[in-house]
C-alpha atoms as a PDB file:
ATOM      1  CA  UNK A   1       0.000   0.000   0.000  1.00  0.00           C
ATOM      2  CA  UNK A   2       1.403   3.020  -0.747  1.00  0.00           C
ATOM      3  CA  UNK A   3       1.147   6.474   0.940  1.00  0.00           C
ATOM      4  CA  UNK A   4      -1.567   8.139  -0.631  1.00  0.00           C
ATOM      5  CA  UNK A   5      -3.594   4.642  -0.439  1.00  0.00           C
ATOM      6  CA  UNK A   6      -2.791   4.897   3.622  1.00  0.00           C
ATOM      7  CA  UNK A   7      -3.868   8.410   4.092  1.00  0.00           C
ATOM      8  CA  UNK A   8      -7.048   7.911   2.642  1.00  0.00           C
ATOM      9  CA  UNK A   9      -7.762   4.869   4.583  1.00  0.00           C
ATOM     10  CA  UNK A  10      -6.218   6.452   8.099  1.00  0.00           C
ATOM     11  CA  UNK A  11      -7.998   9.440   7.175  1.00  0.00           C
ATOM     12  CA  UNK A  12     -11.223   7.383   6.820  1.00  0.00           C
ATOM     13  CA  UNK A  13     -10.774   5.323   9.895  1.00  0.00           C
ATOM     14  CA  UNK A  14      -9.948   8.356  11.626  1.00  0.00           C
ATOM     15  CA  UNK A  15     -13.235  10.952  10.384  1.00  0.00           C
ATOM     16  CA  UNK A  16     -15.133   8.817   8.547  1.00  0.00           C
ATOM     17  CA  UNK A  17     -16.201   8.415   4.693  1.00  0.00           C
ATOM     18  CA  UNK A  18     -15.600  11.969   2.956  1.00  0.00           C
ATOM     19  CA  UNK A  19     -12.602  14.478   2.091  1.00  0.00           C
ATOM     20  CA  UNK A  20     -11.832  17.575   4.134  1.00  0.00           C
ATOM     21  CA  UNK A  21     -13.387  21.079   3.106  1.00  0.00           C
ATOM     22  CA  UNK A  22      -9.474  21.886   2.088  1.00  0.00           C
ATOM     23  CA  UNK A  23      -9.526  20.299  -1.262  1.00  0.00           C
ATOM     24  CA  UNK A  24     -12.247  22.684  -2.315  1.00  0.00           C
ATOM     25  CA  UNK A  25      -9.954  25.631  -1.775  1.00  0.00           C
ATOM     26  CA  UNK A  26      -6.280  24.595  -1.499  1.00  0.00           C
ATOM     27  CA  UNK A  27      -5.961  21.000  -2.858  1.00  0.00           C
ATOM     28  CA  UNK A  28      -2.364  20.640  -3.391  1.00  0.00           C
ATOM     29  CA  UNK A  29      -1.468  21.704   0.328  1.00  0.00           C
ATOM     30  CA  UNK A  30      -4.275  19.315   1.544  1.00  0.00           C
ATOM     31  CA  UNK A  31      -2.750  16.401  -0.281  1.00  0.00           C
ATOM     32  CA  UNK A  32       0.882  17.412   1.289  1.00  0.00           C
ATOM     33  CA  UNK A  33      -1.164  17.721   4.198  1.00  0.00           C
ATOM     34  CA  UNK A  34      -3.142  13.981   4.369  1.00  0.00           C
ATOM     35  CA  UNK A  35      -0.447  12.381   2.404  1.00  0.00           C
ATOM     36  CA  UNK A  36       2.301  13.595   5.718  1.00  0.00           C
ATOM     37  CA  UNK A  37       0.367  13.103   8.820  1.00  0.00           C
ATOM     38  CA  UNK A  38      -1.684   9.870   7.624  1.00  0.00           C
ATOM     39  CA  UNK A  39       0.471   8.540   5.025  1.00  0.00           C
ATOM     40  CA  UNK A  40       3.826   8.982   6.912  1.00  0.00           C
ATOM     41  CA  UNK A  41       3.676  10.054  10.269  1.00  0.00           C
ATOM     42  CA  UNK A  42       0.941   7.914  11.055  1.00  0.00           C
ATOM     43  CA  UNK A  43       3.149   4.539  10.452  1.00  0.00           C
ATOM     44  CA  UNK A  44       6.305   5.603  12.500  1.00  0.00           C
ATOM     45  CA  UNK A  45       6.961   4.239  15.408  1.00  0.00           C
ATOM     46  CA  UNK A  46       5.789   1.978  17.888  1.00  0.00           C
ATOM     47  CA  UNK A  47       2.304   3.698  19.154  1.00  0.00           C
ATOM     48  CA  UNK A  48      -1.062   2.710  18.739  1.00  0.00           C
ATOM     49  CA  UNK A  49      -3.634   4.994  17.056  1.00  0.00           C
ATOM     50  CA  UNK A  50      -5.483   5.637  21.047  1.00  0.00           C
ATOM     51  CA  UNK A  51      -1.747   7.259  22.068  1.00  0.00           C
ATOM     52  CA  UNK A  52      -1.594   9.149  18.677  1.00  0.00           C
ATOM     53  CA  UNK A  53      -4.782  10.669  19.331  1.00  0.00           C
ATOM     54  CA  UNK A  54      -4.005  11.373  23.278  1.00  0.00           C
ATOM     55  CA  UNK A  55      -0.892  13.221  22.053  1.00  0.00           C
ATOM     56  CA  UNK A  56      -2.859  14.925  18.640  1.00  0.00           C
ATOM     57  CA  UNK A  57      -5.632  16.358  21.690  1.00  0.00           C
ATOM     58  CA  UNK A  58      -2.759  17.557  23.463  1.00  0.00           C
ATOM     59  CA  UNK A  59      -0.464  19.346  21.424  1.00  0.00           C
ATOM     60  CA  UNK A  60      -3.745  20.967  19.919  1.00  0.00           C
ATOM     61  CA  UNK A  61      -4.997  22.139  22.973  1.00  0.00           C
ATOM     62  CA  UNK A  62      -1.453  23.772  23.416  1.00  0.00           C
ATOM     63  CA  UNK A  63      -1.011  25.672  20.297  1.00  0.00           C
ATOM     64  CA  UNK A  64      -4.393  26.674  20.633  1.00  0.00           C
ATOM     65  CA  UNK A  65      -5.714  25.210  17.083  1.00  0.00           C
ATOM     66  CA  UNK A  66      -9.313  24.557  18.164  1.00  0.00           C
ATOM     67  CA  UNK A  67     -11.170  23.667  14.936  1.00  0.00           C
ATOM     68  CA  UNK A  68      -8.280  21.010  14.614  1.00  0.00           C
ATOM     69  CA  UNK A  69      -8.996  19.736  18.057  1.00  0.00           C
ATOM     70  CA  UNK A  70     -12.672  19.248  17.635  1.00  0.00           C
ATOM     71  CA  UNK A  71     -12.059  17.136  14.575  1.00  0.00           C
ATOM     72  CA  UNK A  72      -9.576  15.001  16.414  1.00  0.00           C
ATOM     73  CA  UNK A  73     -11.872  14.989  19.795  1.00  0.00           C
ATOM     74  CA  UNK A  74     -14.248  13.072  17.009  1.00  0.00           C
ATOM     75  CA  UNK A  75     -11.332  11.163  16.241  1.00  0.00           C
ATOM     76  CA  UNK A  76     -10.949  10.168  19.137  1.00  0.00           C
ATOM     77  CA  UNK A  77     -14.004   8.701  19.949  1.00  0.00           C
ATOM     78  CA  UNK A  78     -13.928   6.754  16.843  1.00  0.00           C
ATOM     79  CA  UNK A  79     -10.881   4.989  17.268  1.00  0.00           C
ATOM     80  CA  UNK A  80     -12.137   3.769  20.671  1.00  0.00           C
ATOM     81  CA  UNK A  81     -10.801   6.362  23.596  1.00  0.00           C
ATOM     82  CA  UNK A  82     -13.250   6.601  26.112  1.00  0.00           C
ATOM     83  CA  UNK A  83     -14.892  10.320  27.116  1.00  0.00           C
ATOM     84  CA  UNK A  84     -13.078  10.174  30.384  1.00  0.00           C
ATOM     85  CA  UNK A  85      -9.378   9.218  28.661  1.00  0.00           C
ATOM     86  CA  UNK A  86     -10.137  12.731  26.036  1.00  0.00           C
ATOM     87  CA  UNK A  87     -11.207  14.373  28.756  1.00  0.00           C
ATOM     88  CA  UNK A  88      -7.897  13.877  31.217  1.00  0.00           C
ATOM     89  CA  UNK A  89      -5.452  14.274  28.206  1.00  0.00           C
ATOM     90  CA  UNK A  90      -6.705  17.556  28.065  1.00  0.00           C
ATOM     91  CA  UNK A  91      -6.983  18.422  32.147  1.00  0.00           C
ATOM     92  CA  UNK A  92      -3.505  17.358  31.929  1.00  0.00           C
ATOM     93  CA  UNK A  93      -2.190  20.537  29.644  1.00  0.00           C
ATOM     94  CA  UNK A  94      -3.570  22.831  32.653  1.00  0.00           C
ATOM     95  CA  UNK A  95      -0.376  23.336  34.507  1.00  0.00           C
ATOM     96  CA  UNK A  96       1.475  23.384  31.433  1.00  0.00           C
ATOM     97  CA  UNK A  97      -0.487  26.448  29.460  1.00  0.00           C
ATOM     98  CA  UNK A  98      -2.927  27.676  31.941  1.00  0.00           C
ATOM     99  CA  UNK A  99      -6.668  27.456  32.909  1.00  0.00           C
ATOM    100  CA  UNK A 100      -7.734  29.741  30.207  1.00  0.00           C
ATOM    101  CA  UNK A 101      -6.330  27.882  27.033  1.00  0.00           C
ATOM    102  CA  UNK A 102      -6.988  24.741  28.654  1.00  0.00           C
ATOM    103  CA  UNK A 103     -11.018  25.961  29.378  1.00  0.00           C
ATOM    104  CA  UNK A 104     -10.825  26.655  25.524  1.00  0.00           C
ATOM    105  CA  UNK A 105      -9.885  23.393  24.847  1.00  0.00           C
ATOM    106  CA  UNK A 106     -12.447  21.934  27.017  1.00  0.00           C
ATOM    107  CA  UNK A 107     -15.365  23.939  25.458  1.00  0.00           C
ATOM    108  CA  UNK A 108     -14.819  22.303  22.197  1.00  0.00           C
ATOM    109  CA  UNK A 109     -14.379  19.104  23.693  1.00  0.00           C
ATOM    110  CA  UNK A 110     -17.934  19.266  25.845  1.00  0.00           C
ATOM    111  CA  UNK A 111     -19.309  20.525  22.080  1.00  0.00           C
ATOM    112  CA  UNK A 112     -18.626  17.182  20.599  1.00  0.00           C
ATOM    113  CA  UNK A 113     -19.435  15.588  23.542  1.00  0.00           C
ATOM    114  CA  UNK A 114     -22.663  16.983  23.204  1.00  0.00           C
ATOM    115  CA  UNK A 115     -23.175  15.939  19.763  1.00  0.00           C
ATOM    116  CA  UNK A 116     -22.446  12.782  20.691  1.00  0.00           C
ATOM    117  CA  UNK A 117     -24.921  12.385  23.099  1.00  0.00           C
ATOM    118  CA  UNK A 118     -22.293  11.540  26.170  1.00  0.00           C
ATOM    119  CA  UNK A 119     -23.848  13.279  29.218  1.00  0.00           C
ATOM    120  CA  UNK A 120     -22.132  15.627  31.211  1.00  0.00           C
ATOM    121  CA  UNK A 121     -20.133  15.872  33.681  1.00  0.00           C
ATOM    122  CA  UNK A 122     -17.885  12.617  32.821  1.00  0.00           C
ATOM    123  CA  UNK A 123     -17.384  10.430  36.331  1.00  0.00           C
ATOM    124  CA  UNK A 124     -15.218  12.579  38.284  1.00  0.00           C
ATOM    125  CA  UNK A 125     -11.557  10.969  38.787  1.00  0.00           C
ATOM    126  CA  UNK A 126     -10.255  12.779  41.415  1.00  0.00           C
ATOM    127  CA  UNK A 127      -8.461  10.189  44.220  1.00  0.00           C
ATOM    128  CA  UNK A 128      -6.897  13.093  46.365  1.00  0.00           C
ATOM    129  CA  UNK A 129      -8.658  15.239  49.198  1.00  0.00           C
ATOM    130  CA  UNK A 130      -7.042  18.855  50.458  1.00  0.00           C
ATOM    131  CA  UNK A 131      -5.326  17.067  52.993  1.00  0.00           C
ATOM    132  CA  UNK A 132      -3.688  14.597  51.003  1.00  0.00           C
ATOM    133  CA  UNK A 133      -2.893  16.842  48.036  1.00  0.00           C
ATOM    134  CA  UNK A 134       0.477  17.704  49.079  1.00  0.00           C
ATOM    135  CA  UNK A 135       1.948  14.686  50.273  1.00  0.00           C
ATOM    136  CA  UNK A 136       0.684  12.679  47.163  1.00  0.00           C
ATOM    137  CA  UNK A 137       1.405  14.650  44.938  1.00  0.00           C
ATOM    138  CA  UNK A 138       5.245  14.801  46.055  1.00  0.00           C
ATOM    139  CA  UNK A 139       5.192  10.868  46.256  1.00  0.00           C
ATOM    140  CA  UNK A 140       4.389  10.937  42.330  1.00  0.00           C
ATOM    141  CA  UNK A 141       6.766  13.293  42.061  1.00  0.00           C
ATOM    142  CA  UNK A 142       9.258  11.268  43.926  1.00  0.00           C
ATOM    143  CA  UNK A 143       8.346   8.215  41.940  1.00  0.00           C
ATOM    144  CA  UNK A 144       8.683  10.056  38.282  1.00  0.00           C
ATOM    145  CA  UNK A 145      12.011  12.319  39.031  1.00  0.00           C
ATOM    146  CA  UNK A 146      13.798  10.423  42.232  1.00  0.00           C
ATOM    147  CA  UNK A 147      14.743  11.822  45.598  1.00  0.00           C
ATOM    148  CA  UNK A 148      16.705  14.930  43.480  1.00  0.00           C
ATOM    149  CA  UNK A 149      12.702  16.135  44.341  1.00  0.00           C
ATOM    150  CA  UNK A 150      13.745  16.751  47.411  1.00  0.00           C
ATOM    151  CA  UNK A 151      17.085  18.801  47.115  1.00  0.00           C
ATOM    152  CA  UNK A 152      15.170  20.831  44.730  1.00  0.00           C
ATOM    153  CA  UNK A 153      12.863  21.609  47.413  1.00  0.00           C
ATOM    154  CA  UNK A 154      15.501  22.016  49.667  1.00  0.00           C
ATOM    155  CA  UNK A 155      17.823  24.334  47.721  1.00  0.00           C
ATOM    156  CA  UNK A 156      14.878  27.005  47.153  1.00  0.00           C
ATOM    157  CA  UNK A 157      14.800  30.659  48.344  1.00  0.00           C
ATOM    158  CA  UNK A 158      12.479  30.925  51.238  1.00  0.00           C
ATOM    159  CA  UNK A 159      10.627  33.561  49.155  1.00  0.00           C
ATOM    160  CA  UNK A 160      10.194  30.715  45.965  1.00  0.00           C
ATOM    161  CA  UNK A 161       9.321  27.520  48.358  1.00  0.00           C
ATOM    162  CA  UNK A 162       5.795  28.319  47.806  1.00  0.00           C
ATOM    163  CA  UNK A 163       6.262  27.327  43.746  1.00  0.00           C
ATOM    164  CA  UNK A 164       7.607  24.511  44.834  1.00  0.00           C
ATOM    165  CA  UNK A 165       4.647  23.583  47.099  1.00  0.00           C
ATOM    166  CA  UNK A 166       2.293  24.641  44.118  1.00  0.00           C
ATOM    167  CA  UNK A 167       4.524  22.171  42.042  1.00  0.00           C
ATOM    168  CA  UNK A 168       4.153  19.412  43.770  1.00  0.00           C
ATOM    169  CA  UNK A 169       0.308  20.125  45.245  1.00  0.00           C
ATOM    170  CA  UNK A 170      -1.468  21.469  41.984  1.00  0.00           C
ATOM    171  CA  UNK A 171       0.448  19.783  39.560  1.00  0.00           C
ATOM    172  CA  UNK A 172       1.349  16.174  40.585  1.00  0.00           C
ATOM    173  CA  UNK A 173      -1.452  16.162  43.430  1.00  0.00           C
ATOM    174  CA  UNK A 174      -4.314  17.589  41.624  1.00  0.00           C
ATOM    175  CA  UNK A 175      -3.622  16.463  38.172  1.00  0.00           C
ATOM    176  CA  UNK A 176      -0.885  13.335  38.189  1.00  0.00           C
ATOM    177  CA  UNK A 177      -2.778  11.531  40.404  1.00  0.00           C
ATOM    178  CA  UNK A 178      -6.555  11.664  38.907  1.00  0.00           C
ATOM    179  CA  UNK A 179      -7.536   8.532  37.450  1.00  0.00           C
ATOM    180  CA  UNK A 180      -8.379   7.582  33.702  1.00  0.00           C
ATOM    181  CA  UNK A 181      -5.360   7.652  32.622  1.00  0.00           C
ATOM    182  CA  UNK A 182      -2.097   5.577  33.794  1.00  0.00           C
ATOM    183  CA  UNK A 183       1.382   7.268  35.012  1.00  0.00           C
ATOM    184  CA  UNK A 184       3.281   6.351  32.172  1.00  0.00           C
ATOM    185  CA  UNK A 185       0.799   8.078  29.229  1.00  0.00           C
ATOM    186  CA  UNK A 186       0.807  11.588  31.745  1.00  0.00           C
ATOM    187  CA  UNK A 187       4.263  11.564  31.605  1.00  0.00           C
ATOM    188  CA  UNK A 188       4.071  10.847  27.558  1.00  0.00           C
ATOM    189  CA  UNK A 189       1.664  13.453  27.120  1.00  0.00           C
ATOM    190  CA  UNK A 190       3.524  16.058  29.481  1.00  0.00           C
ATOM    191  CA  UNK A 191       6.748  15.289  27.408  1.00  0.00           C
ATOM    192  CA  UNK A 192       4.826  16.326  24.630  1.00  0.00           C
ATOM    193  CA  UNK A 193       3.176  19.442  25.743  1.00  0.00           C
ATOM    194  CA  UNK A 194       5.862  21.324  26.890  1.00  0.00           C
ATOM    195  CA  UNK A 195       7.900  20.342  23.654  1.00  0.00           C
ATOM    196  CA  UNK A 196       4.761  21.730  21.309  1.00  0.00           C
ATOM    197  CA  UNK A 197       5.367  24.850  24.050  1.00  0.00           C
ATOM    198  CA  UNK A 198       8.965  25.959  23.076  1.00  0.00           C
ATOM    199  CA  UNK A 199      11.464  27.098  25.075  1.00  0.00           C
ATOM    200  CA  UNK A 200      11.085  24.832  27.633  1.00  0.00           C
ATOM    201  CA  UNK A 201      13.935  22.804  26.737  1.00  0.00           C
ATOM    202  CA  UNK A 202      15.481  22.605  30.819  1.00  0.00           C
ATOM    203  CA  UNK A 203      11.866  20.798  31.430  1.00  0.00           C
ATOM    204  CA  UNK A 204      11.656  18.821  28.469  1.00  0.00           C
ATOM    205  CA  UNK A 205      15.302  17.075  29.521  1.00  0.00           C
ATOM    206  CA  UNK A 206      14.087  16.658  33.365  1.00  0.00           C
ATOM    207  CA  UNK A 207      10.512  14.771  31.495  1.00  0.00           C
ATOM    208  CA  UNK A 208      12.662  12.664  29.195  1.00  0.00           C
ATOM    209  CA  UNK A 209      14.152  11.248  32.368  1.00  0.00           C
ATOM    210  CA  UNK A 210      11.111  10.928  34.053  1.00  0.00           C
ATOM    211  CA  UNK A 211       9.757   8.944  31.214  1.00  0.00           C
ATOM    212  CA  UNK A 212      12.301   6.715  31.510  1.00  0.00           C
ATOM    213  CA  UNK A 213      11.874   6.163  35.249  1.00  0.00           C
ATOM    214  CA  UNK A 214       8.652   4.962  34.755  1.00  0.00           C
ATOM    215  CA  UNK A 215       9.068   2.654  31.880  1.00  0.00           C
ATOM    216  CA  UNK A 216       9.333   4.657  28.150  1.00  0.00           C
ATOM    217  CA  UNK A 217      11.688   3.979  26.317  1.00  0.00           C
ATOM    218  CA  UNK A 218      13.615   6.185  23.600  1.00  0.00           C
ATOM    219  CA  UNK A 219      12.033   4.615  20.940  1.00  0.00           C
ATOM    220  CA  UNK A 220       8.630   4.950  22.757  1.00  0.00           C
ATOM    221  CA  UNK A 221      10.315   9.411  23.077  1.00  0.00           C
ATOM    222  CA  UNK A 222      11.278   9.099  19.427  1.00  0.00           C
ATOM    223  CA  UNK A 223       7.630   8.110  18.385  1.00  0.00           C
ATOM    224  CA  UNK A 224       5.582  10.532  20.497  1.00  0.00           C
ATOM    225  CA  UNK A 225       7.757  13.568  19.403  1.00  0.00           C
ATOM    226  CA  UNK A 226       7.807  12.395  15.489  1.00  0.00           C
ATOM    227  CA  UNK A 227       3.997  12.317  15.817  1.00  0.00           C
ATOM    228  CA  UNK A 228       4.164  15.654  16.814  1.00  0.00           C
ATOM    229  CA  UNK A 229       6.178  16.914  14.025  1.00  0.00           C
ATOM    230  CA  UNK A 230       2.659  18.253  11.781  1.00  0.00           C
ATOM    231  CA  UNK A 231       1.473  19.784  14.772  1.00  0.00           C
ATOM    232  CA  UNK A 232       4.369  21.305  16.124  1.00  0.00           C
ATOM    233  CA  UNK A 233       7.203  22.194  12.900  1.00  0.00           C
ATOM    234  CA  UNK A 234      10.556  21.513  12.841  1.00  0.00           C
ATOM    235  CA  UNK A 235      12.633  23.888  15.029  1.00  0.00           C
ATOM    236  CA  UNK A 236      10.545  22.428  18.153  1.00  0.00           C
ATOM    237  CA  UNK A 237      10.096  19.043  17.103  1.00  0.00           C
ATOM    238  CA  UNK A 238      14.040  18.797  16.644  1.00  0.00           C
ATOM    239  CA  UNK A 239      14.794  20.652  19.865  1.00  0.00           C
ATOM    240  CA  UNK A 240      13.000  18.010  21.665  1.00  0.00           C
ATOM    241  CA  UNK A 241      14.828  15.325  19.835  1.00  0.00           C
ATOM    242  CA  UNK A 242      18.417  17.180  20.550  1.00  0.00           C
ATOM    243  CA  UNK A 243      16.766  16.556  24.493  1.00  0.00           C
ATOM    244  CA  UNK A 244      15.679  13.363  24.055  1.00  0.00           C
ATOM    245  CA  UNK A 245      19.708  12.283  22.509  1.00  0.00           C
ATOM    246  CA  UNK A 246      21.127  14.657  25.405  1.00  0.00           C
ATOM    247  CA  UNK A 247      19.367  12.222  27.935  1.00  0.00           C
ATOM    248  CA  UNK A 248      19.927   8.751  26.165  1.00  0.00           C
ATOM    249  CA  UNK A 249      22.733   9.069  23.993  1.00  0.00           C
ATOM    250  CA  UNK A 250      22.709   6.561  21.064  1.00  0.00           C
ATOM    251  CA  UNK A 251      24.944   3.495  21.228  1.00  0.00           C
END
């Protein structure tokens, strides 16, 4: 099969029978377009199409592309994530870009929700209480970065602890430890966000670690961030690869 044969059919599998609005208008970039992302980037690497659509929702939700995400909430549903899976993927990006980008994001996912007739609110996955926040929220933290957790902690000005409090309180407590989806895709997914960010590249070599610590591989790194690539461009998309080489050099 060759790659305009496999874009058509990912596409299809993906959104259903049809062709995007695009080819009315601009049909030559749409075929670079369907032929990249489903053709290519689609067959790379070692990920199922539920993880390529986790990551898709997430590195839309960061660069803000909402027409793009609604699609993909669709096809996400269609390849078999459940509401509550689409839902965290997204929760996750909060600490990462903010409440208000990440309240964009989940407008247009409750719209297709809606459409879909999936009733709202989704189950709530919260495990943690305010008086357990804290403490497991640092375990997680603990258990994705090692005890170098707590000499960061440590080493902070008195007048910057607090950040570290909200790091490991809001961030791992609120958000790492919600069910619906397992350590090991957050982790994925956070690797992912803050590479579609930019300029994050000091985070983005502490989160290739982390992914290692709890059980991706490089090759598992090497896939998410290729899948990335039509999302995100080139400068970022190889920035987080220089990261991912810094951390696990190749034999």
């Amino acid at each position: 099969m060759n790659r305009v044969e496999k874009s058509m059919e990912k596409y299809n599998q993906l959104f259903g029978d049809g062709v995007p609005a695009t080819y009315a208008t601009d049909p030559d970039f749409q075929d670079i377009l369907s032929r990249f992302i489903f053709g290519e980037v689609f067959c790379q690497g070692n990920l199922d199409d539920k993880q390529r659509e986790l990551i898709t929702l997430v590195v839309l939700t960061t660069s803000q592309t909402l027409p793009q995400l609604k699609a993909h909430v669709g096809a996400a549903l269609n390849v078999g994530l459940t509401p509550v899976e689409i839902k965290e993927a997204v929760y996750q990006c909060a600490p990462y870009i903010g409440f208000p980008k990440t309240l964009n994001a989940i407008h247009e996912v409750n719209d297709v929700f809606k459409t879909r007739n999936i009733p709202l609110p989704i189950e709530s996955q919260t495990t943690v209480d305010e008086d357990q926040r804290f403490q497991k929220g640092l375990a997680v933290q603990v258990e994705i970065f090692g005890h170098v957790i707590e000499k960061m902690r440590e080493s902070a000005p008195s007048n910057q602890k607090h950040i570290q409090d909200y790091l490991s309180s809001f961030c791992f407590g609120d958000f790492y430890t919600r069910g619906g989806l397992e350590l090991k895709t957050r982790e994925l997914l956070t690797l992912c966000i803050i590479s579609a960010l930019g300029g994050c590249e000091s985070q983005v070599k502490s989160h290739v670690q982390g992914n290692l610590n709890v059980g991706n591989d490089k090759e598992t790194l090497i896939s998410a961030i290729t899948h990335c690539l039509p999302y995100m461009g080139f400068p970022r998309t190889l920035n987080a690869l220089a990261c991912i080489n810094e951390i696990i050099p190749e034999n």
